[in-house]
PDB file of N, CA and C in Angstrom:
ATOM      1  N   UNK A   1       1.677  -5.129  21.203  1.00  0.00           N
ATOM      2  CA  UNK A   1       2.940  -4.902  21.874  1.00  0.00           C
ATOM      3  C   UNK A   1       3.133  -3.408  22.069  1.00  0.00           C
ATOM      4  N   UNK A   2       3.739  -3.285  23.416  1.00  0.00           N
ATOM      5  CA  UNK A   2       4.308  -1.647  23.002  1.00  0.00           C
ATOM      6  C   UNK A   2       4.610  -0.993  22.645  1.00  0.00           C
ATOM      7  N   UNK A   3       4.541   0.428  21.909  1.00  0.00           N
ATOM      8  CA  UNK A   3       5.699   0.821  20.937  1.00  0.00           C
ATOM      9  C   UNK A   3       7.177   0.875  21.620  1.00  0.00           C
ATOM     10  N   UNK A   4       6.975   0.969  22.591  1.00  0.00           N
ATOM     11  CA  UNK A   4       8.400   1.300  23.188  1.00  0.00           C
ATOM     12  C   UNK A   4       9.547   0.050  23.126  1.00  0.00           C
ATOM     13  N   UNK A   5       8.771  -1.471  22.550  1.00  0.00           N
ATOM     14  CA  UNK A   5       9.828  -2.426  22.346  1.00  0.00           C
ATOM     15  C   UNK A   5      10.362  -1.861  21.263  1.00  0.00           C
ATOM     16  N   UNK A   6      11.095  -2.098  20.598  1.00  0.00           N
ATOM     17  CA  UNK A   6      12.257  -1.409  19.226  1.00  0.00           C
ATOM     18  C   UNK A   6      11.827  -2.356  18.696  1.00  0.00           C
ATOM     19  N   UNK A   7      11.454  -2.323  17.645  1.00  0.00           N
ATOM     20  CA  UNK A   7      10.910  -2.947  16.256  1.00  0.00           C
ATOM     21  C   UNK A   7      10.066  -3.876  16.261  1.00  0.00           C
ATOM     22  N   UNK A   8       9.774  -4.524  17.069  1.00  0.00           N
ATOM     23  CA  UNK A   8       8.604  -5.543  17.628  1.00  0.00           C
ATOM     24  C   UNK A   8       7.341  -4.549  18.011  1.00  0.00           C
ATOM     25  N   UNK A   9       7.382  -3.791  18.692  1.00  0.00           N
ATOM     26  CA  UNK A   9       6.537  -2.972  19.138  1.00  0.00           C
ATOM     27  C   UNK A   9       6.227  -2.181  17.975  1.00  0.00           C
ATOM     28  N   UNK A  10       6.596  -1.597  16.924  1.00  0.00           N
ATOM     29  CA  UNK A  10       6.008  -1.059  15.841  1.00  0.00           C
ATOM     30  C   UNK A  10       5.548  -2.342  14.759  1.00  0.00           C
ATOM     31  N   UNK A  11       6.661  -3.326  14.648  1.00  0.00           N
ATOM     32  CA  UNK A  11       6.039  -4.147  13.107  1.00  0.00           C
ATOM     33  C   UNK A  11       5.069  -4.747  13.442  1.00  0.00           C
ATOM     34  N   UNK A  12       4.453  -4.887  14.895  1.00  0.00           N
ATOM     35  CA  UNK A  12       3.169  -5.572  14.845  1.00  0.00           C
ATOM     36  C   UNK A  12       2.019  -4.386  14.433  1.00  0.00           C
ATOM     37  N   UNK A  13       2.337  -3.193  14.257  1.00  0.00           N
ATOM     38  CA  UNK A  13       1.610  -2.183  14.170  1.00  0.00           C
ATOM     39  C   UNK A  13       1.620  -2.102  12.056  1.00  0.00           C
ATOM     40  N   UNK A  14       2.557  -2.613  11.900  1.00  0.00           N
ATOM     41  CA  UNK A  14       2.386  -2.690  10.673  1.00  0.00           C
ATOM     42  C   UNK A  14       1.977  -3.932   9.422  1.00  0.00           C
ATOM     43  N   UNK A  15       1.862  -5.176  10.597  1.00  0.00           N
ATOM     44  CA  UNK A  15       1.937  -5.996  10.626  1.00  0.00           C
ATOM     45  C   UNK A  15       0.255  -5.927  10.106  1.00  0.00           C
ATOM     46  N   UNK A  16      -0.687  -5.396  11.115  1.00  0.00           N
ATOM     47  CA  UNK A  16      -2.007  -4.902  11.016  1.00  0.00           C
ATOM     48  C   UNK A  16      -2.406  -4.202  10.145  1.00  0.00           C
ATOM     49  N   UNK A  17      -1.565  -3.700   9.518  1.00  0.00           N
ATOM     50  CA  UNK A  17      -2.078  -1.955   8.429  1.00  0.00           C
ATOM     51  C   UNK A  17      -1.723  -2.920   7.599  1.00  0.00           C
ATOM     52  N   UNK A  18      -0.903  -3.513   7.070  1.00  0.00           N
ATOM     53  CA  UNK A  18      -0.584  -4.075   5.968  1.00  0.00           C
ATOM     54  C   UNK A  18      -1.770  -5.395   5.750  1.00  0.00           C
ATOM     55  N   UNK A  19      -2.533  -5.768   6.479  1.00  0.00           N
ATOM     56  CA  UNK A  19      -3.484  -6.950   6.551  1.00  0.00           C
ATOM     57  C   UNK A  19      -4.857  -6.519   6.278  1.00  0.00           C
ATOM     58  N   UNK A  20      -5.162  -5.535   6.680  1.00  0.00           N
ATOM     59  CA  UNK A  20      -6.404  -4.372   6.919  1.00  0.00           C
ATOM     60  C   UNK A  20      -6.401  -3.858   5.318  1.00  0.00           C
ATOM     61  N   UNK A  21      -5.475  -3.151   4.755  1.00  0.00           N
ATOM     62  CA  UNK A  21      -5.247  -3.189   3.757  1.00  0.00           C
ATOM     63  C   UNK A  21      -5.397  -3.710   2.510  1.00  0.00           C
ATOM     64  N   UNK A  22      -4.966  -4.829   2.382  1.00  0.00           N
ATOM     65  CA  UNK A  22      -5.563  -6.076   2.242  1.00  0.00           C
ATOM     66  C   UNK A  22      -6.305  -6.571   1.606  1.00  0.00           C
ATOM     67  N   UNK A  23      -7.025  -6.876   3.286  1.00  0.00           N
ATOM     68  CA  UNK A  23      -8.652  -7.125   2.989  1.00  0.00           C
ATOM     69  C   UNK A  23      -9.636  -6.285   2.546  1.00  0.00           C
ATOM     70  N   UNK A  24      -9.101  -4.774   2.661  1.00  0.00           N
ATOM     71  CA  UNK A  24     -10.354  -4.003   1.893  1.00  0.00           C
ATOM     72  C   UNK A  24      -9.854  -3.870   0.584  1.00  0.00           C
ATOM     73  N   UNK A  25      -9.015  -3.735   0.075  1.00  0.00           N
ATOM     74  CA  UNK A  25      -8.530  -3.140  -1.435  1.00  0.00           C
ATOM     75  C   UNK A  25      -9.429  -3.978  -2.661  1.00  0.00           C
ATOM     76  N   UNK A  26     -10.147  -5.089  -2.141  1.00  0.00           N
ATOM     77  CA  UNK A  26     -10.831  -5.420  -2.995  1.00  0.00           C
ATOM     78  C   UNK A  26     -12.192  -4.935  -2.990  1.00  0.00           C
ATOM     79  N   UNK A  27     -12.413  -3.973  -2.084  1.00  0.00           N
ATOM     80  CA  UNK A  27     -13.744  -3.664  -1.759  1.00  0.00           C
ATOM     81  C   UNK A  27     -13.716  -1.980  -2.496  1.00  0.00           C
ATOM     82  N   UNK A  28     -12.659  -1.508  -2.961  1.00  0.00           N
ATOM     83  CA  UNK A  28     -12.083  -0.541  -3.494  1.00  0.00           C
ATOM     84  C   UNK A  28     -12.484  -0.230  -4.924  1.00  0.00           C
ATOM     85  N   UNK A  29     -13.319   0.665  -4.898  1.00  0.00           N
ATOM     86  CA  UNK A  29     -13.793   0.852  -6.478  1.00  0.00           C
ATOM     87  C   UNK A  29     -12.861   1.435  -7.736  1.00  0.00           C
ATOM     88  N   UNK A  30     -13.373   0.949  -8.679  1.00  0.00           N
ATOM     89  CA  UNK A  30     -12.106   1.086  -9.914  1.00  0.00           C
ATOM     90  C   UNK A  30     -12.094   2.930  -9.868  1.00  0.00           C
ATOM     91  N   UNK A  31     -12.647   3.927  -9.392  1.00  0.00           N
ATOM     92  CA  UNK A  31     -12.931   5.345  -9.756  1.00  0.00           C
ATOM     93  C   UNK A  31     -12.376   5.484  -8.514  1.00  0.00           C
ATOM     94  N   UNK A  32     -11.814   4.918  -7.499  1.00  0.00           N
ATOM     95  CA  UNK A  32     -11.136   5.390  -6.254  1.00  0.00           C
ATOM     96  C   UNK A  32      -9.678   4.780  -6.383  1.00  0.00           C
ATOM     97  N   UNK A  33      -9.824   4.175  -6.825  1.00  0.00           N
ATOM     98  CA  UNK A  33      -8.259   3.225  -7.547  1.00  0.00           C
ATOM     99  C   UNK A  33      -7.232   4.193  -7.916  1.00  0.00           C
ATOM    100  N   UNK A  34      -8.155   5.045  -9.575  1.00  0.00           N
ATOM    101  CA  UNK A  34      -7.672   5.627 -10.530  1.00  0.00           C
ATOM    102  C   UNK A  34      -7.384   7.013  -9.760  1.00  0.00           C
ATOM    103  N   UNK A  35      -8.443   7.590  -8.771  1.00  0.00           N
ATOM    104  CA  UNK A  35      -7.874   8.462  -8.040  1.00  0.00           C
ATOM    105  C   UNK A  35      -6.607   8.467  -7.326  1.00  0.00           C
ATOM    106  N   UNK A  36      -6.681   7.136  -6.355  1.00  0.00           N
ATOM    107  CA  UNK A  36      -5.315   7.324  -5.797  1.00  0.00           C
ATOM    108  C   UNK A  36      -3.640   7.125  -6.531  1.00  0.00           C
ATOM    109  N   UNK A  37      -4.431   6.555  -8.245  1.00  0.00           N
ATOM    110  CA  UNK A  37      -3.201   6.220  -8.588  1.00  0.00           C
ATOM    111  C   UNK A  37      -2.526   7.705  -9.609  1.00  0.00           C
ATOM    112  N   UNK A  38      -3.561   8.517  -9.935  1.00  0.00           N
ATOM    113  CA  UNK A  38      -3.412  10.050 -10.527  1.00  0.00           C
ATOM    114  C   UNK A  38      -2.320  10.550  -9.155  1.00  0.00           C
ATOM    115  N   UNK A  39      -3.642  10.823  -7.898  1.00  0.00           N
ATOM    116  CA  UNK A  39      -2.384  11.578  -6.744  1.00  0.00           C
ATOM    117  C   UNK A  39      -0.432  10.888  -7.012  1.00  0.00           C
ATOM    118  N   UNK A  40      -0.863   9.689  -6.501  1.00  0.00           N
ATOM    119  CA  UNK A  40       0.726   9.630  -6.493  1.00  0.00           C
ATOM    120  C   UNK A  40       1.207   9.343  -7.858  1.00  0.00           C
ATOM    121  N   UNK A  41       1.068   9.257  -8.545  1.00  0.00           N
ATOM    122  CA  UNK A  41       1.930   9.844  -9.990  1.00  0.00           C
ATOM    123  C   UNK A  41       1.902  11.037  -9.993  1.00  0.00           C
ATOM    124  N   UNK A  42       1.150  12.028  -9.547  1.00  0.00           N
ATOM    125  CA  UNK A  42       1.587  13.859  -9.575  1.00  0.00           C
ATOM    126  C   UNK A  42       2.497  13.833  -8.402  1.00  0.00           C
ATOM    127  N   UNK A  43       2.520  13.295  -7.211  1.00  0.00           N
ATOM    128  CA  UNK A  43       3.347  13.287  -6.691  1.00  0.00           C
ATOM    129  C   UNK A  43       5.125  13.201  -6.172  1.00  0.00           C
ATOM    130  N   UNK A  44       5.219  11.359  -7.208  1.00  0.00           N
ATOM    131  CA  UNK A  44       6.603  11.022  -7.646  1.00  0.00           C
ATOM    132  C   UNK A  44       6.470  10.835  -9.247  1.00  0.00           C
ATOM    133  N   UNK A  45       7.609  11.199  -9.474  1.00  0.00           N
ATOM    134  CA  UNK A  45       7.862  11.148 -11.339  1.00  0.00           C
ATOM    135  C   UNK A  45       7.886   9.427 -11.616  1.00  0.00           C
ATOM    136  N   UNK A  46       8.118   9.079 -12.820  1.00  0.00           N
ATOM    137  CA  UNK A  46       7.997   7.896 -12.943  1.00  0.00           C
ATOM    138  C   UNK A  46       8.326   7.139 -12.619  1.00  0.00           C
ATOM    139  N   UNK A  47       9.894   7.093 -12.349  1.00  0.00           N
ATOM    140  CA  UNK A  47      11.031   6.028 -11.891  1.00  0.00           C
ATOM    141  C   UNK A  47       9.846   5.863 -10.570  1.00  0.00           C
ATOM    142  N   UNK A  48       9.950   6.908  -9.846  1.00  0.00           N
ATOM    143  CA  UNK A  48       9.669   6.494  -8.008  1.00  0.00           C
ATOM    144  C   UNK A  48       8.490   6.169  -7.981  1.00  0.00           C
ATOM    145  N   UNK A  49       7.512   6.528  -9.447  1.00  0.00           N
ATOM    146  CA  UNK A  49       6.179   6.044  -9.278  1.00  0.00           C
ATOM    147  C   UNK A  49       5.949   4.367  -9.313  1.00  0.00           C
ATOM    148  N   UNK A  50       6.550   4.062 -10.210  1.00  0.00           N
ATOM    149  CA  UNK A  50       6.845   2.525 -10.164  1.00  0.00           C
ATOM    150  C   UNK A  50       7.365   2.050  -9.275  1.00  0.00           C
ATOM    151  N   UNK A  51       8.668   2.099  -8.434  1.00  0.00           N
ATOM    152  CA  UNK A  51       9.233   1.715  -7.038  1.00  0.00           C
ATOM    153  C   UNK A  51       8.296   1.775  -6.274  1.00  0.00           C
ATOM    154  N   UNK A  52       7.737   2.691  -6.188  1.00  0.00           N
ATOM    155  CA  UNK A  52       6.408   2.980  -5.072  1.00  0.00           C
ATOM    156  C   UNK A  52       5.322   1.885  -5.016  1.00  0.00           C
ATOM    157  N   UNK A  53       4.552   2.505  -6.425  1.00  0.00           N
ATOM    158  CA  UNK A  53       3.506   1.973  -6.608  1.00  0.00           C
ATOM    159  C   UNK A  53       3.531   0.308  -6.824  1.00  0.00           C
ATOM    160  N   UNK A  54       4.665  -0.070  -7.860  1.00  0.00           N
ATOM    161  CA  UNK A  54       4.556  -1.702  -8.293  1.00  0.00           C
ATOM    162  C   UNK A  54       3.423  -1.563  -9.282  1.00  0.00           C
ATOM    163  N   UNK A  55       2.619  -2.885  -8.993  1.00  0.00           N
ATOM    164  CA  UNK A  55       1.330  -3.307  -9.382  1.00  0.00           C
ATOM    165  C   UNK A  55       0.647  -3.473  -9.086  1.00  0.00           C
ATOM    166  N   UNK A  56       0.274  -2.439  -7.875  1.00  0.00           N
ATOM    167  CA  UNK A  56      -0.764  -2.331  -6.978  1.00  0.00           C
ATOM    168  C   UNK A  56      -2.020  -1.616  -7.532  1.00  0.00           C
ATOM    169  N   UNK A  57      -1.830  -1.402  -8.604  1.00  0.00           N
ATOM    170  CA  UNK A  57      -3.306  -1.009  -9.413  1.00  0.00           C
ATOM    171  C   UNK A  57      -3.298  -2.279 -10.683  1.00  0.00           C
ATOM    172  N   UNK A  58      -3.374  -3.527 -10.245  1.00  0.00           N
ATOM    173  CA  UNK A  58      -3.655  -4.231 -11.814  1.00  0.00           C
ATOM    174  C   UNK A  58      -4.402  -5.306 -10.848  1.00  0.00           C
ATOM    175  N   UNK A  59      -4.386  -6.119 -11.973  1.00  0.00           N
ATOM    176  CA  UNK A  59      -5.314  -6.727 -11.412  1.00  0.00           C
ATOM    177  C   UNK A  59      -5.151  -7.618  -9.737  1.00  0.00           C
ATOM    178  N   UNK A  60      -3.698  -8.124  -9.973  1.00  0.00           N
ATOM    179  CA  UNK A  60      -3.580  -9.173  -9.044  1.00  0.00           C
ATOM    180  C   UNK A  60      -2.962  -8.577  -7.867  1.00  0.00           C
ATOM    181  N   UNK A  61      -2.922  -7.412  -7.150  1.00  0.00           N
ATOM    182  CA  UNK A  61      -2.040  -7.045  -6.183  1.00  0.00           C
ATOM    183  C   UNK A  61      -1.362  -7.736  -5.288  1.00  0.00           C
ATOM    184  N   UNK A  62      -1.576  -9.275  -5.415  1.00  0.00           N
ATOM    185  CA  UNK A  62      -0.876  -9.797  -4.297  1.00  0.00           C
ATOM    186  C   UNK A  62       0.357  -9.460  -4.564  1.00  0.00           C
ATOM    187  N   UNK A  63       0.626  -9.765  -5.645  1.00  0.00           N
ATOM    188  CA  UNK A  63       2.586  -9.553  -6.233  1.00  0.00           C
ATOM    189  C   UNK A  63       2.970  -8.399  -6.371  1.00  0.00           C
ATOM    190  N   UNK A  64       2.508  -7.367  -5.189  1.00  0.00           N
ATOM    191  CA  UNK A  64       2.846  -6.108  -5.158  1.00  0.00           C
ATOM    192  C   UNK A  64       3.958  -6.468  -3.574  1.00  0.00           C
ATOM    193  N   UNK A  65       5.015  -6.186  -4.267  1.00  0.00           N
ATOM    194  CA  UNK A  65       6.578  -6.278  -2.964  1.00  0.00           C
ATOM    195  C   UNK A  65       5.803  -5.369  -1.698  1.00  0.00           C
ATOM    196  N   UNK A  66       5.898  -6.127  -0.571  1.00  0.00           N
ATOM    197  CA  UNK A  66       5.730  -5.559   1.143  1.00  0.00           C
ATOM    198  C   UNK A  66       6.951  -4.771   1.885  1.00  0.00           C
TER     199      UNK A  66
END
């Protein structure tokens, strides 16, 4: 869709990133994991690291909130 529809035109754009996503994170090695999960904890302090992050570094990420 276009971007230029208002919100249809972007959430299908996210619609994709969030699916893509996904499907590779299991292809994602535990030493690239731990990297990205160091950056954003230096990034946001704890509270926002958790809001942020969830449980997107354990085992089951599906039950990580979209």
């Amino acid at each position: 869709m276009p971007d230029a529809i208002p919100i249809a035109g972007l959430g299908d754009d996210l619609a994709v990133l969030i699916y893509v996503l996904h499907k590779i994170w299991g292809d994602v090695s535990e030493d690239i994991k731990k990297k990205a999960y160091d950056k954003l904890t230096a990034w946001f302090d704890e509270d926002e690291a958790k809001a942020v992050i969830g449980n997107l570094f354990t085992e089951d990420p599906s039950d990580t909130p979209v």
